[in-house]
Protein backbone atom coordinates (compact mmCIF):
# COMPACT_ATOMS: atom_id res chain seq x y z
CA UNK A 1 32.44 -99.61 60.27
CA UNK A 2 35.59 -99.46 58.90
CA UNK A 3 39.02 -97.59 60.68
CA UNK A 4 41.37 -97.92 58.14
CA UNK A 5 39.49 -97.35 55.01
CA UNK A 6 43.29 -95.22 53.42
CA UNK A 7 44.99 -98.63 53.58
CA UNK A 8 42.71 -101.65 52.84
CA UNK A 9 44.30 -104.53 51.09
CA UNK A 10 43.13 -106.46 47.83
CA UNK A 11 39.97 -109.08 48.88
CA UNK A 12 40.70 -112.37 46.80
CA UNK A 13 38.18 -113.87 49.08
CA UNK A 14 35.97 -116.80 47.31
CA UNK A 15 32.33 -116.25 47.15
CA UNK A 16 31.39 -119.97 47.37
CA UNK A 17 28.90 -120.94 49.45
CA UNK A 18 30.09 -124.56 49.74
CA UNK A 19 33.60 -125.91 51.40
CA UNK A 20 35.23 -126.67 54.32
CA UNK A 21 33.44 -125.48 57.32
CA UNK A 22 35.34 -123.33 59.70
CA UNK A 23 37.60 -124.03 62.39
CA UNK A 24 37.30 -122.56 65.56
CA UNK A 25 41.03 -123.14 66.16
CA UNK A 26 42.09 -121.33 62.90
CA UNK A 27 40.12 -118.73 64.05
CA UNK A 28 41.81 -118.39 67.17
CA UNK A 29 45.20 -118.61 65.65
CA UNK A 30 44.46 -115.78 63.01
CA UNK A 31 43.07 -113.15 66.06
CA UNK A 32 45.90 -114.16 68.44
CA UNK A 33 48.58 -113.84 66.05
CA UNK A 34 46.96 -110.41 65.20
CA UNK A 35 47.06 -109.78 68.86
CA UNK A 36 50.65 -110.65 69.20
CA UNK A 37 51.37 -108.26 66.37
CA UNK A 38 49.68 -105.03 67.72
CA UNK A 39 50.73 -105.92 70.79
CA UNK A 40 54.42 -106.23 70.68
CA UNK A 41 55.20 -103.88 67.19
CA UNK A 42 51.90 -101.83 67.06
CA UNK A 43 49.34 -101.18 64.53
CA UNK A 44 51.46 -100.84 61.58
CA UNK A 45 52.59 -104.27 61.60
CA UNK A 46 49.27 -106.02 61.92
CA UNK A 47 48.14 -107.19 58.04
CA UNK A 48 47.18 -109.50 56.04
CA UNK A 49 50.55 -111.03 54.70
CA UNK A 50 51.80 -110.77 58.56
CA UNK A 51 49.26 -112.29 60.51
CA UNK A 52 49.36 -115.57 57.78
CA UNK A 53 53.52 -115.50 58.37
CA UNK A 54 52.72 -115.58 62.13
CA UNK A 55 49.91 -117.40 62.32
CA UNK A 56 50.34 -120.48 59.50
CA UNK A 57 47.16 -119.32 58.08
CA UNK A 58 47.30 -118.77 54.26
CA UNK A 59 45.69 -115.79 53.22
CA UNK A 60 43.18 -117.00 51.41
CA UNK A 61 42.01 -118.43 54.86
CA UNK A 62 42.39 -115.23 56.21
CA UNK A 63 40.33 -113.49 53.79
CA UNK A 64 37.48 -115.81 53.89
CA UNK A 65 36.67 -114.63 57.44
CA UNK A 66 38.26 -111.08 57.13
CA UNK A 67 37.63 -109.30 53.64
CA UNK A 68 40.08 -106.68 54.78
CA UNK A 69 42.44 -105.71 57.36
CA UNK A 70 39.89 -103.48 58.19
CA UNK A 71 37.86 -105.90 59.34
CA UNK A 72 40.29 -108.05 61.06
CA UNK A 73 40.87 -104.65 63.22
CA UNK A 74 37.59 -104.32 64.06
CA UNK A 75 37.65 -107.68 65.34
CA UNK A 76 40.60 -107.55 67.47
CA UNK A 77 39.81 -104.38 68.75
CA UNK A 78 36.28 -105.26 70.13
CA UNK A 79 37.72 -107.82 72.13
CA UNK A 80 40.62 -105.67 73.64
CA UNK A 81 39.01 -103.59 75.87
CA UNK A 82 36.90 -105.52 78.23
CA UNK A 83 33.21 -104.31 79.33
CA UNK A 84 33.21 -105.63 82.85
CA UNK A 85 30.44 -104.17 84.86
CA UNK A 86 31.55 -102.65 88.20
CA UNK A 87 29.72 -103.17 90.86
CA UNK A 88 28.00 -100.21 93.00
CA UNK A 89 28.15 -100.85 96.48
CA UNK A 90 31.51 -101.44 96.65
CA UNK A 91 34.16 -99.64 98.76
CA UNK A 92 35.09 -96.11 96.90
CA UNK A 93 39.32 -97.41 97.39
CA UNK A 94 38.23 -101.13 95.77
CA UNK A 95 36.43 -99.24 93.17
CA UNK A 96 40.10 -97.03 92.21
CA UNK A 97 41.57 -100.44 92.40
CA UNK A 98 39.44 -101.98 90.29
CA UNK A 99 39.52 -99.24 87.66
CA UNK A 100 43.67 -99.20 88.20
CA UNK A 101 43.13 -103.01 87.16
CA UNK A 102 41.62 -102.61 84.55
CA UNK A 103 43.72 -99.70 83.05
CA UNK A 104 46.74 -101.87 83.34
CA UNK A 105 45.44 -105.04 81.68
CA UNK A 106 43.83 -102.82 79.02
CA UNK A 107 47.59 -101.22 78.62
CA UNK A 108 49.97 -103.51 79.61
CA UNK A 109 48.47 -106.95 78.80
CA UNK A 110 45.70 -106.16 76.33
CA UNK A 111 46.81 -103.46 74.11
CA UNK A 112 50.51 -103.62 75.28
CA UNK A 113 53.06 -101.38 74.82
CA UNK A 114 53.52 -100.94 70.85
CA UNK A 115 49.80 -100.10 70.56
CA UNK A 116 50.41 -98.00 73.53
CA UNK A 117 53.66 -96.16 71.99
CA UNK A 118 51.47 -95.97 69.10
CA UNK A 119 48.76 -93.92 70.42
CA UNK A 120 50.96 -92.13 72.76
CA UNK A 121 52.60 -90.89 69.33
CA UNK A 122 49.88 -90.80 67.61
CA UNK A 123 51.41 -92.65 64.42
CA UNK A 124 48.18 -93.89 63.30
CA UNK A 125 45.54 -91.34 64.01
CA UNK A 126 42.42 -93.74 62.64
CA UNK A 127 43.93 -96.58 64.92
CA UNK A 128 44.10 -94.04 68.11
CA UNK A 129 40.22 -92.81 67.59
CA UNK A 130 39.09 -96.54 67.39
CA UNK A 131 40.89 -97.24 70.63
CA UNK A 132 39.86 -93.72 72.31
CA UNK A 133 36.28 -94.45 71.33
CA UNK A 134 35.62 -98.13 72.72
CA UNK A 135 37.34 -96.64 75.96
CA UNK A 136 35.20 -93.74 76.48
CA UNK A 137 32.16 -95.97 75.96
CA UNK A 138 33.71 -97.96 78.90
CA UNK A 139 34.95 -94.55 80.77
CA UNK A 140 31.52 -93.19 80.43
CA UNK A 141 30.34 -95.82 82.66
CA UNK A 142 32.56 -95.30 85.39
CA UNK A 143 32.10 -91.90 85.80
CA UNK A 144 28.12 -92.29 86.17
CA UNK A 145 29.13 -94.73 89.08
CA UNK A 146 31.36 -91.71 90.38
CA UNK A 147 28.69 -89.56 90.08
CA UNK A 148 26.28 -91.69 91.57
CA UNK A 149 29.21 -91.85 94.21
CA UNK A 150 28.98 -88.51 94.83
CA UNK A 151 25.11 -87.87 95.24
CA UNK A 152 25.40 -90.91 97.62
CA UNK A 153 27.39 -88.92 99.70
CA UNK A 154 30.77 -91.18 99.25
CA UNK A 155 33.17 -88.53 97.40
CA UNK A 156 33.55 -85.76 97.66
CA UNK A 157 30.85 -83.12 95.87
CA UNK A 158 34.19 -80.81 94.28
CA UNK A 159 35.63 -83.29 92.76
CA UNK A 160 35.31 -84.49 88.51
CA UNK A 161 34.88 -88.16 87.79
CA UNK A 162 36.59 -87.68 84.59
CA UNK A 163 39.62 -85.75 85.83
CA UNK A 164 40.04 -88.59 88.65
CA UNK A 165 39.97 -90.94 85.53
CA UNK A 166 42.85 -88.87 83.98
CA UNK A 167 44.50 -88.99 87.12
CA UNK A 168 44.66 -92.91 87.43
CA UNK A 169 45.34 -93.63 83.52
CA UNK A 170 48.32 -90.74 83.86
CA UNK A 171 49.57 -93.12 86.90
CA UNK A 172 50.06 -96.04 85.46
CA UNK A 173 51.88 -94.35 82.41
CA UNK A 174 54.01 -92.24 84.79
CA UNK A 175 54.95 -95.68 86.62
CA UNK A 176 55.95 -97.10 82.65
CA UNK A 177 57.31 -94.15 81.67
CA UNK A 178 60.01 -93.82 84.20
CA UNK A 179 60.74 -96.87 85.32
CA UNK A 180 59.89 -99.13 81.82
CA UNK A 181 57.08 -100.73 84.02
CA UNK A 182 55.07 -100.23 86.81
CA UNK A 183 56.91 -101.17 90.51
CA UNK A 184 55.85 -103.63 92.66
CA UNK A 185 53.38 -101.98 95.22
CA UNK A 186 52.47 -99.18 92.90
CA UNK A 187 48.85 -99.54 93.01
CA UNK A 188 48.98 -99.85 96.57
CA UNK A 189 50.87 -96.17 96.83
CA UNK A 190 48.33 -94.84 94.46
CA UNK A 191 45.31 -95.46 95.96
CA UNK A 192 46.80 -94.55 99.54
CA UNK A 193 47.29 -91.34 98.29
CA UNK A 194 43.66 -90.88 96.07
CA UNK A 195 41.38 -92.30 98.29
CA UNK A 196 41.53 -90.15 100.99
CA UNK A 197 41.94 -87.18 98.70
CA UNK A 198 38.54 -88.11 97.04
CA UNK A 199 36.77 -89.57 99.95
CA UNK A 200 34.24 -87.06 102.09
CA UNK A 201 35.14 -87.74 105.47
């Protein structure tokens, strides 16, 4: 499935069957130069003709394992946000830190912030529907463990898994937002405050 089928670039990829076999490395150097590239400037500077400048990759290379930016997307973007399973049983304040964790990496370290200015502003609408898809998939998940949460008798039975969600992602942007990253002890401070508000006593 394609994301950016408006801007696809020319595919002078060989159809040989024979050569040299792949390298894992060049592999790796053509998705973490990609990475590098959403990550610091966003989605409009990842291509073709910019991953081979940062990468050393020639785009021929690039194009025998990528037939289009859109693929090389695709790829980048399935790695990004990481399925981790969450575990049950645990604690309902480890569970908001672990979901705090994981919103941070996913922001901070995975996407970081020029994919996250990007889909703040919505600059590249097909780029911000790939990302908000894979995360609702992963969301989803954590908001059946709320709910099992709830029926178990650990939250509270008002509250809405998905507007407790909101609530943590909107923290950690508040915390970038006004202070250009989050402060030391921040997490702490924001599951001091949620946890008991969320808790049934």
């Amino acid at each position: 499935m394609l994301i950016y089928s408006r801007q696809t670039d020319p595919m002078p990829h060989s159809t040989s069957g024979r050569g040299r076999p792949r390298l894992e490395s060049t592999d790796q150097r053509i998705v973490q130069a990609a990475r590098e590239l959403l990550r610091l400037k966003g989605p409009a500077a990842v291509n073709i003709d910019s991953v081979a400048a940062r990468s050393g990759v020639a785009r021929t290379t690039i194009y025998r394992r990528y037939r289009s930016r859109d693929e090389l997307m695709n790829a980048i973007l399935e790695d990004l946000i990481d399925p981790a399973p969450l575990a049950p049983d645990l604690p309902v304040d480890v569970k908001l830190r672990w979901v705090l964790e994981r919103i941070s990496d996913i922001l901070e370290n995975r996407l970081g912030p020029g994919a996250t200015a990007a889909i703040i502003a919505d600059s590249d609408p097909e780029f911000t529907a790939a990302v908000r898809s894979r995360l609702a998939a992963r969301l989803s998940s954590l908001a059946d463990l709320m709910n099992s949460d709830i029926k178990a008798g650990r939250l509270q039975s008002t509250i809405d898994p998905d507007t407790i969600l909101g609530i943590l992602v909107g923290t950690y942007l508040a915390e970038v937002l006004r202070f250009g990253s989050p402060r030391e002890g921040w997490m702490d401070r924001a599951i001091a405050h949620l946890a008991p508000a969320v808790t049934k006593n």
